[in-house]
N, C-alpha and C. Protein backbone atom coordinates (compact mmCIF):
# COMPACT_ATOMS: atom_id res chain seq x y z
N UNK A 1 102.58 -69.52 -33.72
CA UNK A 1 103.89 -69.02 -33.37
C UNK A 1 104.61 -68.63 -34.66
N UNK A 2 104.83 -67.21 -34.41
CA UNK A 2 105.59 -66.63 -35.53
C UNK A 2 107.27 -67.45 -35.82
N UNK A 3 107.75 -68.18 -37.15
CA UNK A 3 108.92 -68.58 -37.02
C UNK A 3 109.84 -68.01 -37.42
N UNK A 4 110.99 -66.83 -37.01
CA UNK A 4 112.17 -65.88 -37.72
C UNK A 4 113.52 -67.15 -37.79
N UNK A 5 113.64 -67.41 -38.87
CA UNK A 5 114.54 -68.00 -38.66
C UNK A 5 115.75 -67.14 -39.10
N UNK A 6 116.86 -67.64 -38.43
CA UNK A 6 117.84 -66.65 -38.69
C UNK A 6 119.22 -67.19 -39.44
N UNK A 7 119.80 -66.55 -40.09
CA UNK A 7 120.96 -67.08 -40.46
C UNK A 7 122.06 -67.41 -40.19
N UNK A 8 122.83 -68.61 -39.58
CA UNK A 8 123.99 -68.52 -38.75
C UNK A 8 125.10 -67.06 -39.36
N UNK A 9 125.76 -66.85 -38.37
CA UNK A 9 127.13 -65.41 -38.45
C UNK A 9 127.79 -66.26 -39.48
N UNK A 10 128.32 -65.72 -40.65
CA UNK A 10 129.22 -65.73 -41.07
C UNK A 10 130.92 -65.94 -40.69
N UNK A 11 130.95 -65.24 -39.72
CA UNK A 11 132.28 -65.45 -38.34
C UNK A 11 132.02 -65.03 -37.01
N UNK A 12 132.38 -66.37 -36.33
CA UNK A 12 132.00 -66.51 -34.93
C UNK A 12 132.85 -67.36 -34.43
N UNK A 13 132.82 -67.16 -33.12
CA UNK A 13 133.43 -68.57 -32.41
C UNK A 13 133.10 -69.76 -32.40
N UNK A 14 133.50 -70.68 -32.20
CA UNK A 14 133.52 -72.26 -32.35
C UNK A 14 131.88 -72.81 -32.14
N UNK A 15 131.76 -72.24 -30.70
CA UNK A 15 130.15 -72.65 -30.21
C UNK A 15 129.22 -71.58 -30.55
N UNK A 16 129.45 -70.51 -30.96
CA UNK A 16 127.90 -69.43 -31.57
C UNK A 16 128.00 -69.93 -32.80
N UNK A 17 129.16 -70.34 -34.15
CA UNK A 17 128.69 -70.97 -35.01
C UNK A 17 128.33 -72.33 -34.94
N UNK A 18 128.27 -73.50 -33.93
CA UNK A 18 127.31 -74.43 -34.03
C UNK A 18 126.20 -74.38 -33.74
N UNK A 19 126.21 -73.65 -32.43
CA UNK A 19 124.93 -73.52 -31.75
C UNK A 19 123.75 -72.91 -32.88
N UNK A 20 124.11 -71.63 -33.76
CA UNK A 20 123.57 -70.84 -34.54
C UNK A 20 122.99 -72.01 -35.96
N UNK A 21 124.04 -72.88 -36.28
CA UNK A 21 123.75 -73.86 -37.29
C UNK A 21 122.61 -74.46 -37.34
N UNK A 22 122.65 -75.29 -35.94
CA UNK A 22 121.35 -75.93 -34.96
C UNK A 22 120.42 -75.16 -34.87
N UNK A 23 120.42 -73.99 -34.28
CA UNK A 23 119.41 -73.52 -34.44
C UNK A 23 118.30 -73.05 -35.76
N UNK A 24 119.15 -73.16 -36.61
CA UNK A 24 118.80 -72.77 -37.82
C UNK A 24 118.10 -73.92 -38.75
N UNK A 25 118.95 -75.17 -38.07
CA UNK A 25 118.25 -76.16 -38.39
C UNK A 25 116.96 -76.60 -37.90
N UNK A 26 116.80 -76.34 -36.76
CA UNK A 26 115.58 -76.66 -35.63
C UNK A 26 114.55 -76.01 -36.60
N UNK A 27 114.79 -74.40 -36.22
CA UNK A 27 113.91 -73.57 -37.22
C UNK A 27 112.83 -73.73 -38.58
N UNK A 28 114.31 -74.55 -39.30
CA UNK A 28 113.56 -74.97 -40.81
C UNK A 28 113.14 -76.12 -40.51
N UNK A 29 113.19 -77.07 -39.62
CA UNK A 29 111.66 -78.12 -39.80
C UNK A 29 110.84 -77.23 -39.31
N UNK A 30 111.16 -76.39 -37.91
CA UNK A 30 109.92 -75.74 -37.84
C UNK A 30 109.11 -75.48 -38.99
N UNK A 31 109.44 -74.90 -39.64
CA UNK A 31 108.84 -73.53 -41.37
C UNK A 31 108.30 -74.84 -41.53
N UNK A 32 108.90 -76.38 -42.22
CA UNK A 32 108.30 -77.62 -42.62
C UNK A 32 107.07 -77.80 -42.21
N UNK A 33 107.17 -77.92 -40.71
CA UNK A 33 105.78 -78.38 -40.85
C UNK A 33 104.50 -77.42 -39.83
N UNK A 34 104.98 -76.13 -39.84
CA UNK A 34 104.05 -74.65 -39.49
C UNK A 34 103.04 -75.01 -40.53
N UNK A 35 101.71 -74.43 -39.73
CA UNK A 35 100.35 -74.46 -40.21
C UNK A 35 99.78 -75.68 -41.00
N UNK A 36 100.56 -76.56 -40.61
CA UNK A 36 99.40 -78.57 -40.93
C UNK A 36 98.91 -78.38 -40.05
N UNK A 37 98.08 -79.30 -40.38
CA UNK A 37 96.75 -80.05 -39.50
C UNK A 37 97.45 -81.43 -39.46
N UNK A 38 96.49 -82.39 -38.44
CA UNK A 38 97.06 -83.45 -38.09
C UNK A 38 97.10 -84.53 -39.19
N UNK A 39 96.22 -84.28 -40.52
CA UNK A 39 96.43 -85.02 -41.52
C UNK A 39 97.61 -84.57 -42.45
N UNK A 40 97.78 -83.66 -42.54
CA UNK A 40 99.12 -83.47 -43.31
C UNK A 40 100.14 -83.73 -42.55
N UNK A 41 100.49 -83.57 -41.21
CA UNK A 41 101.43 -83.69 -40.46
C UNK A 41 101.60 -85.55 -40.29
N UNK A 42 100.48 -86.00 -40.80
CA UNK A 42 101.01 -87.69 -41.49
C UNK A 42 100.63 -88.50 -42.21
N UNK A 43 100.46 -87.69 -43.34
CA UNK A 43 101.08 -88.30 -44.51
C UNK A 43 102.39 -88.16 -45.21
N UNK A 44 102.05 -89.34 -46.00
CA UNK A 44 103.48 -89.76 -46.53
C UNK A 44 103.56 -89.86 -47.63
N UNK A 45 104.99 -90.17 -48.37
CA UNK A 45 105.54 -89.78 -49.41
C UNK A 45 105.75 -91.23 -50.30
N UNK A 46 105.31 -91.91 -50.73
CA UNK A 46 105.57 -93.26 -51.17
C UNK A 46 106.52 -93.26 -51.70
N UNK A 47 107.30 -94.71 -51.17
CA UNK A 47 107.33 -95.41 -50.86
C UNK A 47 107.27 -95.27 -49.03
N UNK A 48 107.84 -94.30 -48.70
CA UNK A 48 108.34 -94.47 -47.59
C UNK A 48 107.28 -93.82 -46.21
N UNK A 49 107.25 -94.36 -44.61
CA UNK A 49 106.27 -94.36 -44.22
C UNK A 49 106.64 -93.18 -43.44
N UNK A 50 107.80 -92.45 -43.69
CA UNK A 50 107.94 -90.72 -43.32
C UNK A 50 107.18 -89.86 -43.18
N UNK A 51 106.74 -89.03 -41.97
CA UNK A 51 105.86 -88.01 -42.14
C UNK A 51 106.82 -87.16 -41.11
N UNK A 52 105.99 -85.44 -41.48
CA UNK A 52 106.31 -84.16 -40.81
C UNK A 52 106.04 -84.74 -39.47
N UNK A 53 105.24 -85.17 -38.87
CA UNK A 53 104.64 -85.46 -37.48
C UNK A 53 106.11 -86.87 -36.79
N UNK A 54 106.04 -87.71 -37.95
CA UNK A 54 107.29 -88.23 -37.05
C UNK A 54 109.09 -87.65 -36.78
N UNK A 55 108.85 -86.30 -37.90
CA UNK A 55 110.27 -86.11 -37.73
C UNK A 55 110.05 -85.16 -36.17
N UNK A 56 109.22 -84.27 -36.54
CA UNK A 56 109.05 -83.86 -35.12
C UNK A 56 109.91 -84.74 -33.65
N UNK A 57 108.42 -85.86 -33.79
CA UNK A 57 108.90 -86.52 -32.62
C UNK A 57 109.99 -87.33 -32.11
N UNK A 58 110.53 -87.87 -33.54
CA UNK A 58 111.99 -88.52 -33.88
C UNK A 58 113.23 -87.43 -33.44
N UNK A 59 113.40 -86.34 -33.76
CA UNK A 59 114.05 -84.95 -33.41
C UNK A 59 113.97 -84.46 -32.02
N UNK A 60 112.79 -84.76 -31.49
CA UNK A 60 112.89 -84.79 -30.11
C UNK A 60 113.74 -85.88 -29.27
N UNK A 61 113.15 -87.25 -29.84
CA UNK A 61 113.94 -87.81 -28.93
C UNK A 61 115.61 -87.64 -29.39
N UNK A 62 116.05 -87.57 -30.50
CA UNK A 62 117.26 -87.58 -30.68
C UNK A 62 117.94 -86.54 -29.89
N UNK A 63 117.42 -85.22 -29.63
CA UNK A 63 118.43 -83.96 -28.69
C UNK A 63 117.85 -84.45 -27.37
N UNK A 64 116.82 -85.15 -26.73
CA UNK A 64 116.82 -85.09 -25.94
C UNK A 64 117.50 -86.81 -24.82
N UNK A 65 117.96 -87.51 -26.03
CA UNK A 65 119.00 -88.45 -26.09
C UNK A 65 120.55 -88.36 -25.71
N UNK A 66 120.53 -87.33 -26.84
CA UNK A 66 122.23 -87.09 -26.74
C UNK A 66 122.80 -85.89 -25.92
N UNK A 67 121.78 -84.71 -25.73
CA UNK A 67 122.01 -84.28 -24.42
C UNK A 67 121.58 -84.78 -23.05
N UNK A 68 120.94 -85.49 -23.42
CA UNK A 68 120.20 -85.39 -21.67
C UNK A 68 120.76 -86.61 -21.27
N UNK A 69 120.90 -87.53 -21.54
CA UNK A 69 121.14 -89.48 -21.76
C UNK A 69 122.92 -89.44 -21.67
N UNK A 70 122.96 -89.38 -23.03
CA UNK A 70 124.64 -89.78 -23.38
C UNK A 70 125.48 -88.37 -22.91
N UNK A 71 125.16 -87.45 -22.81
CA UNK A 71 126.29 -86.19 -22.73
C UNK A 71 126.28 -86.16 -21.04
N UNK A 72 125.04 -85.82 -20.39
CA UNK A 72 124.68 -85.97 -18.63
C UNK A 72 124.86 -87.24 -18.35
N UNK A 73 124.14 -87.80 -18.45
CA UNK A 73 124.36 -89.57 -18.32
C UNK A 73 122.72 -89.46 -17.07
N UNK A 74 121.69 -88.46 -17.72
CA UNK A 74 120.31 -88.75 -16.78
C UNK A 74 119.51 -90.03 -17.72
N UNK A 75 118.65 -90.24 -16.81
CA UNK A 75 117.86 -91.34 -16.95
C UNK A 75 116.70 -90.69 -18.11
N UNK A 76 116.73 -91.69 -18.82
CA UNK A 76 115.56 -91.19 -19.86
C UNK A 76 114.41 -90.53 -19.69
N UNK A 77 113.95 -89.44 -20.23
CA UNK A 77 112.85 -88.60 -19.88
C UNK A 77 111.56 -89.17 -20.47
N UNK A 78 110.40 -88.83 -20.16
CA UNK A 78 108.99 -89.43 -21.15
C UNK A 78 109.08 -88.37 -22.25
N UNK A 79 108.60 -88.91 -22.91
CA UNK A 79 107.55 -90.21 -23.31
C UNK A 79 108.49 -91.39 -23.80
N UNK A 80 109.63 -90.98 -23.84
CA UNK A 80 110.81 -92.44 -24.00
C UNK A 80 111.12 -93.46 -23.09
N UNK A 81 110.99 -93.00 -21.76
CA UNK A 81 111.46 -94.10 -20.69
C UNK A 81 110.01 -95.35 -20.39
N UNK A 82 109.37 -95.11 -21.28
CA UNK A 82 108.09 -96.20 -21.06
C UNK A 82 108.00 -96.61 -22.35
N UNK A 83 108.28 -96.44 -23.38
CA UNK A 83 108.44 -96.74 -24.70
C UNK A 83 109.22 -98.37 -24.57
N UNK A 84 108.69 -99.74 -25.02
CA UNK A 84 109.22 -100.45 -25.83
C UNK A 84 109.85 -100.74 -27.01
N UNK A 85 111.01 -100.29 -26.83
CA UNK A 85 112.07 -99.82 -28.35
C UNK A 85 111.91 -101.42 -28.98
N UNK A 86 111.92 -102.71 -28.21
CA UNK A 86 112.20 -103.96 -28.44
C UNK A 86 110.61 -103.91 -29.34
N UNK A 87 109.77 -103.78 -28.64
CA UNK A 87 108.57 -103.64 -29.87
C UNK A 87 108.48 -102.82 -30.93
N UNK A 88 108.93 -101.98 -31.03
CA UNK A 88 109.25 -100.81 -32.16
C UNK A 88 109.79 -99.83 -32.33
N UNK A 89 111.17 -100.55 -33.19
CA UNK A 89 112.79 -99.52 -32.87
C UNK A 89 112.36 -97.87 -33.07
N UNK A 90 111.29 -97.79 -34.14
CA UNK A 90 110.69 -96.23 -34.72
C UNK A 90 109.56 -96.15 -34.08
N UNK A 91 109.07 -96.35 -33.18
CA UNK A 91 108.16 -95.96 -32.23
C UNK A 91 108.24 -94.73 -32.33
N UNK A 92 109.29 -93.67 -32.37
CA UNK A 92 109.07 -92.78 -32.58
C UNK A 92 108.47 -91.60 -33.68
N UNK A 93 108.37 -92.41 -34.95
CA UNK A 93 108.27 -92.00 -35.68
C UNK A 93 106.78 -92.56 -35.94
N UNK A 94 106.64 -93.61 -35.61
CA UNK A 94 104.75 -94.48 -35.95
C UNK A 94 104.39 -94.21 -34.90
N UNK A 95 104.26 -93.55 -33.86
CA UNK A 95 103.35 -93.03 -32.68
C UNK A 95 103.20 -91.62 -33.23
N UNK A 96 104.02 -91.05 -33.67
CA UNK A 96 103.01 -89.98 -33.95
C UNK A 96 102.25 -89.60 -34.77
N UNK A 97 101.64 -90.48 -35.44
CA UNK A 97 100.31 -90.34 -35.86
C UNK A 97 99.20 -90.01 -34.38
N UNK A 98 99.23 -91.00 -33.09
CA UNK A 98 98.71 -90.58 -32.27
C UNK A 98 98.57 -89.33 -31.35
N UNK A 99 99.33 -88.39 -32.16
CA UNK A 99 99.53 -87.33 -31.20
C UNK A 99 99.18 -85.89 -32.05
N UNK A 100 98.48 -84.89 -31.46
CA UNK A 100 97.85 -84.10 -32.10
C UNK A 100 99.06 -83.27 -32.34
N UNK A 101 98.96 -82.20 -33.21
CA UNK A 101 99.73 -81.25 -33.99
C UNK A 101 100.55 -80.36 -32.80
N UNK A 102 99.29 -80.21 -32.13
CA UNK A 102 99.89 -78.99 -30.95
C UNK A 102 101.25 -79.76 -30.09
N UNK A 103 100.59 -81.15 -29.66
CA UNK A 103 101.49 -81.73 -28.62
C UNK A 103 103.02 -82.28 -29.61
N UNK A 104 102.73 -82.35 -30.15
CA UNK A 104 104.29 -82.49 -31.50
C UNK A 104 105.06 -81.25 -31.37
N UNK A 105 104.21 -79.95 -31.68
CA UNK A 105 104.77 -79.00 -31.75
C UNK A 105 105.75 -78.93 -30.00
N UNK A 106 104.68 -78.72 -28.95
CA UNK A 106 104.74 -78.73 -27.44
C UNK A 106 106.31 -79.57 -27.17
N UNK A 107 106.27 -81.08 -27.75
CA UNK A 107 107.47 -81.94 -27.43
C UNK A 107 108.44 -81.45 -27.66
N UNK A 108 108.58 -80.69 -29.17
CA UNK A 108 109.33 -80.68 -29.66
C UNK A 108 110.65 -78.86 -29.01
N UNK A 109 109.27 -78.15 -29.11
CA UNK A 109 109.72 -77.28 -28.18
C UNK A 109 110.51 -77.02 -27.35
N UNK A 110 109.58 -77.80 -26.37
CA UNK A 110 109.94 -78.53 -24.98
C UNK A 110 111.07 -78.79 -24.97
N UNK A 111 111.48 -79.71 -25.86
CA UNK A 111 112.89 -80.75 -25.80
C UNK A 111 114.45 -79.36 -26.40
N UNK A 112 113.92 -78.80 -27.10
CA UNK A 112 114.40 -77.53 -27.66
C UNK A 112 115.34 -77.02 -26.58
N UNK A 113 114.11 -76.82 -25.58
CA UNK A 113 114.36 -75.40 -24.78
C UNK A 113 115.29 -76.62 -23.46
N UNK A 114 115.12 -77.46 -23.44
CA UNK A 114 115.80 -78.38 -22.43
C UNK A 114 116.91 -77.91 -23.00
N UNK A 115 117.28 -78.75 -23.89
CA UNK A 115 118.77 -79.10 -24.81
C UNK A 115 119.54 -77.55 -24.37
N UNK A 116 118.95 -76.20 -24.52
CA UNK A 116 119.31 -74.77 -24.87
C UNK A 116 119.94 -74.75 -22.74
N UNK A 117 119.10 -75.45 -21.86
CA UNK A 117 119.55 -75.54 -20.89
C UNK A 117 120.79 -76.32 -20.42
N UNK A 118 120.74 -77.54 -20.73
CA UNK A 118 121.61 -78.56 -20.94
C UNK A 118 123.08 -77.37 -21.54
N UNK A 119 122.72 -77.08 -22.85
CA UNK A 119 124.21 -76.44 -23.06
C UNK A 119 125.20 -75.44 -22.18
N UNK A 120 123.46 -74.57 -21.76
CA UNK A 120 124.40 -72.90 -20.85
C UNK A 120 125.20 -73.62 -19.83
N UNK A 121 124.36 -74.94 -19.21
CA UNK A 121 125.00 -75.86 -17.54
C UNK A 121 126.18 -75.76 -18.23
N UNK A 122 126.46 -76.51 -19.13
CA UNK A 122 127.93 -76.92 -19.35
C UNK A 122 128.81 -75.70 -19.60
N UNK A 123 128.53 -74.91 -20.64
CA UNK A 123 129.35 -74.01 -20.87
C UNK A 123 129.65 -73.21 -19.57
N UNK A 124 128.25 -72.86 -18.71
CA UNK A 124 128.44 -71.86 -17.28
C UNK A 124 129.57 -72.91 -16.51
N UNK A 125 129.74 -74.20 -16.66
CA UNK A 125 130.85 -75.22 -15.90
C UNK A 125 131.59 -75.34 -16.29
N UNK A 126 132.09 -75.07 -17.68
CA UNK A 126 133.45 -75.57 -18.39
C UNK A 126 134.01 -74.47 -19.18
N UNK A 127 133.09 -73.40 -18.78
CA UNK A 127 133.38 -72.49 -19.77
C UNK A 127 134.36 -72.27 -20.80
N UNK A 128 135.47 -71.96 -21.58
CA UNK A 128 135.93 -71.77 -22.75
C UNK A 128 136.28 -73.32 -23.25
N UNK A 129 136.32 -74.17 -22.20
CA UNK A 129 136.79 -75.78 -22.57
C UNK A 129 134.99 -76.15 -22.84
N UNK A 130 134.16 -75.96 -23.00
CA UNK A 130 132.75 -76.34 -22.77
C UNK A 130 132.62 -77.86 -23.86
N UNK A 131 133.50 -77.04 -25.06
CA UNK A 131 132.93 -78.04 -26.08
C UNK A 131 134.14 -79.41 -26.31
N UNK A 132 134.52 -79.11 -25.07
CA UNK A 132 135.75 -80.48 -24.89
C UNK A 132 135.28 -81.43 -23.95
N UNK A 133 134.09 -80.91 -23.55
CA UNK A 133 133.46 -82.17 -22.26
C UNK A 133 133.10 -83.03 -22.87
N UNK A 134 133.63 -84.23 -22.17
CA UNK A 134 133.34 -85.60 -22.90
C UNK A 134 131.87 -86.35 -21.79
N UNK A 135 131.39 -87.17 -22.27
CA UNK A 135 129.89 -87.25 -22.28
C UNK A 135 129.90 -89.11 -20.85
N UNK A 136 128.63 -88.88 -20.47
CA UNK A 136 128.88 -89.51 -19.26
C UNK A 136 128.86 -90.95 -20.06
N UNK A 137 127.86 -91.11 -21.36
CA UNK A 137 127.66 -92.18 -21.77
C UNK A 137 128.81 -92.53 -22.78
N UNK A 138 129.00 -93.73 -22.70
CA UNK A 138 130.34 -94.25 -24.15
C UNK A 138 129.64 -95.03 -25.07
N UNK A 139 129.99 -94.75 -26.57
CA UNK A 139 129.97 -95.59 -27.69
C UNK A 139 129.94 -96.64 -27.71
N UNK A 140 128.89 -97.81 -27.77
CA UNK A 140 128.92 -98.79 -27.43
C UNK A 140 129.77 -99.30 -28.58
N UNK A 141 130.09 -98.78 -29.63
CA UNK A 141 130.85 -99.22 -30.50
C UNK A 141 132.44 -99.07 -30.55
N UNK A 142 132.75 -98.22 -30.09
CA UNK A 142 134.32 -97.80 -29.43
C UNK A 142 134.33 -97.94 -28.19
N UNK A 143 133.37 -97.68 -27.41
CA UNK A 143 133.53 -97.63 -26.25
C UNK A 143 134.43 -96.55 -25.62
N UNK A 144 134.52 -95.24 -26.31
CA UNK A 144 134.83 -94.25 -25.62
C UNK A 144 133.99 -93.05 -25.55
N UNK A 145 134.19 -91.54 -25.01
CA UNK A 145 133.43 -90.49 -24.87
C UNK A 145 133.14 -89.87 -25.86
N UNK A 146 132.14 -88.93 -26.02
CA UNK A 146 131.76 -88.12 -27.18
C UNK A 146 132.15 -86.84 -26.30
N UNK A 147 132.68 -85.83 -27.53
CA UNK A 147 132.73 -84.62 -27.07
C UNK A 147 131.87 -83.76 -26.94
N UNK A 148 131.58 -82.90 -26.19
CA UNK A 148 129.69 -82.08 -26.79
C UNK A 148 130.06 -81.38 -28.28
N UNK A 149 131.51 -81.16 -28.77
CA UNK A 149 131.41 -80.23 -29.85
C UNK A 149 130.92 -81.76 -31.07
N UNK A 150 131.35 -82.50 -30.84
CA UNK A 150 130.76 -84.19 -31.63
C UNK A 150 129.49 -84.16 -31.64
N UNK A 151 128.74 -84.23 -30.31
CA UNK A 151 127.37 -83.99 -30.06
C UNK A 151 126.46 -82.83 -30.92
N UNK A 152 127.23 -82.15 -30.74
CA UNK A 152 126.40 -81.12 -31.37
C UNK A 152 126.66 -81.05 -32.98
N UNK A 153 127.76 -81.21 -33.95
CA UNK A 153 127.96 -81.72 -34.63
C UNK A 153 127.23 -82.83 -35.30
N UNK A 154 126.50 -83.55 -34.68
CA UNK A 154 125.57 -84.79 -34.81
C UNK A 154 124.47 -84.19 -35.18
N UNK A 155 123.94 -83.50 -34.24
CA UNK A 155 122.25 -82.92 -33.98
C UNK A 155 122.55 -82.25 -35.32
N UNK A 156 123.89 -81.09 -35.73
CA UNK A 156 123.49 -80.75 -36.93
C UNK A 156 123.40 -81.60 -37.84
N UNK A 157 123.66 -82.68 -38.37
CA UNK A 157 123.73 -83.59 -39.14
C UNK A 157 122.62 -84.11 -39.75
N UNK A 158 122.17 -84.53 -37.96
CA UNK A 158 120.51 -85.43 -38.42
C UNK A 158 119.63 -84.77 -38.58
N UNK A 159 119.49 -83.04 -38.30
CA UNK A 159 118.46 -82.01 -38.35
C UNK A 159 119.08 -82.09 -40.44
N UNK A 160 119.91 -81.66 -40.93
CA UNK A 160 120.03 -81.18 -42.11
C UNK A 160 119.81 -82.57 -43.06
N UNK A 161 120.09 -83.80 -42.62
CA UNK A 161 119.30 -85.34 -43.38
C UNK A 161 117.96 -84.89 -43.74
N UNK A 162 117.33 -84.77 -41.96
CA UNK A 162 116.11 -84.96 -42.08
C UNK A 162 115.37 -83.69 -42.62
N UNK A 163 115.67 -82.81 -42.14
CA UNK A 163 115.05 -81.46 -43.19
C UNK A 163 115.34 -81.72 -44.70
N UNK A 164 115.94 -82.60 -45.38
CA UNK A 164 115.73 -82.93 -46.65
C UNK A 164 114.65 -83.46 -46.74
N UNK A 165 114.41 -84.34 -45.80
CA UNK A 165 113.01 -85.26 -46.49
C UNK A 165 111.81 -84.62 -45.78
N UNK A 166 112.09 -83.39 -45.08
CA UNK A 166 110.87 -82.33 -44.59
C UNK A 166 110.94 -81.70 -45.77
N UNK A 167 111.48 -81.60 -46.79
CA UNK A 167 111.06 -80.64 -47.64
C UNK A 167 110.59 -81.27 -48.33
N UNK A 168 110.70 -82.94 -48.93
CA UNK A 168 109.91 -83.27 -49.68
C UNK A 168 108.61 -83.78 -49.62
N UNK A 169 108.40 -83.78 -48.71
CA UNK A 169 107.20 -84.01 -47.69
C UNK A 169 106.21 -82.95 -47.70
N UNK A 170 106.60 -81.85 -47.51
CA UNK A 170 106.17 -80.23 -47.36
C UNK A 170 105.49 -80.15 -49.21
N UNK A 171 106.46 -80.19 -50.16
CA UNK A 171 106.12 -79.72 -51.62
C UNK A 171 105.88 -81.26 -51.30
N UNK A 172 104.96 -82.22 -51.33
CA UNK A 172 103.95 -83.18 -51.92
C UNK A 172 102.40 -82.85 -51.02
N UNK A 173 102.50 -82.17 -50.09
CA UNK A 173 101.85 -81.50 -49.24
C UNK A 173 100.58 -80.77 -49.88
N UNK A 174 102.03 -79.52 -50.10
CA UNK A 174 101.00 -78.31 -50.43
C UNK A 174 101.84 -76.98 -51.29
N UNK A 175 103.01 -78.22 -51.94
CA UNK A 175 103.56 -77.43 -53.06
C UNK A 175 104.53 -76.22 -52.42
N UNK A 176 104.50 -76.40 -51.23
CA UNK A 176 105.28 -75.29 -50.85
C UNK A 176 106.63 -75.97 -50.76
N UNK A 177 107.94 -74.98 -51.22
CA UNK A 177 108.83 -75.09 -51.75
C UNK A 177 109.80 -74.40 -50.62
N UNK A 178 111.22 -74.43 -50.73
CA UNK A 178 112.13 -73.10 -50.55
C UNK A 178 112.81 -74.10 -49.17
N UNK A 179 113.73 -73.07 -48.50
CA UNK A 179 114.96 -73.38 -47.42
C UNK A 179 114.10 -74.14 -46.23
């Protein structure tokens, strides 16, 4: 799969410049970890037991968490709702070593193109208020709502963390460098 990544607008409205951010972020792990094999896609960077293959699957569950879970308030989707978090909080990240390149790619996709659904529902329902909908699940720490423009705000966050340590991952790899 060819990856164009594109550059968010310069000036836009509220939700084409997040949405565009995100996407841009999604994108560049894509570029990260395009054309590994399942051994590069996990190995790691010493000290730490980080690989391309778990951000994948870690990135999945996170959009498909905070949209689908906390923003809808649906019941957890697989491969998470059978997962023992109590046995291993990063299950997500140490299972995928077990999972081939394609099906990482497939999840991750997958979870992509959900989330891209998840948003139009809301916006086609709330339209110009879209990014003021507050979320079915509450903060167990405040104990109040998240907004989706918070939500999405987030996803950019943990996509631009973790694409840091996709890049260093990538150049110990195979020297490849850049955005």
């Amino acid at each position: 799969m060819a990856i164009n990544r594109t550059d968010p607008p310069l000036a836009a409205d509220e939700l084409t410049s997040l949405l565009a951010f995100l996407d841009y972020h999604r994108d560049t792990l894509r570029l990260k970890a395009d054309g590994l094999d399942a051994e590069q896609l996990n190995r790691t960077l010493a000290p730490s037991t980080l690989t391309l293959g778990g951000l994948l699957k870690h990135l999945s569950l996170v959009e498909s968490n905070w949209l689908g879970v906390i923003l809808l308030g649906r019941a957890e989707a697989e491969p998470w709702a059978s997962v023992d978090w109590d046995a291993d909080v990063d299950w997500d990240f140490h299972s995928a070593v077990d999972d081939t390149p394609e099906s990482l790619r497939t999840l991750f996709d997958e979870t992509v193109a959900e989330s891209g659904r998840i948003i139009e529902e809301v916006v086609a329902s709330d339209g110009p208020a879209a990014l003021d909908r507050l979320s079915v699940v509450s903060s167990r720490k405040e104990g109040r709502q998240f907004s989706l423009r918070w939500i999405l705000l987030h996803l950019i966050e943990e996509y631009a963390r973790h694409n840091g340590h996709a890049d260093l991952l990538r150049e110990s790899i195979d020297g490849q460098t850049g955005e």
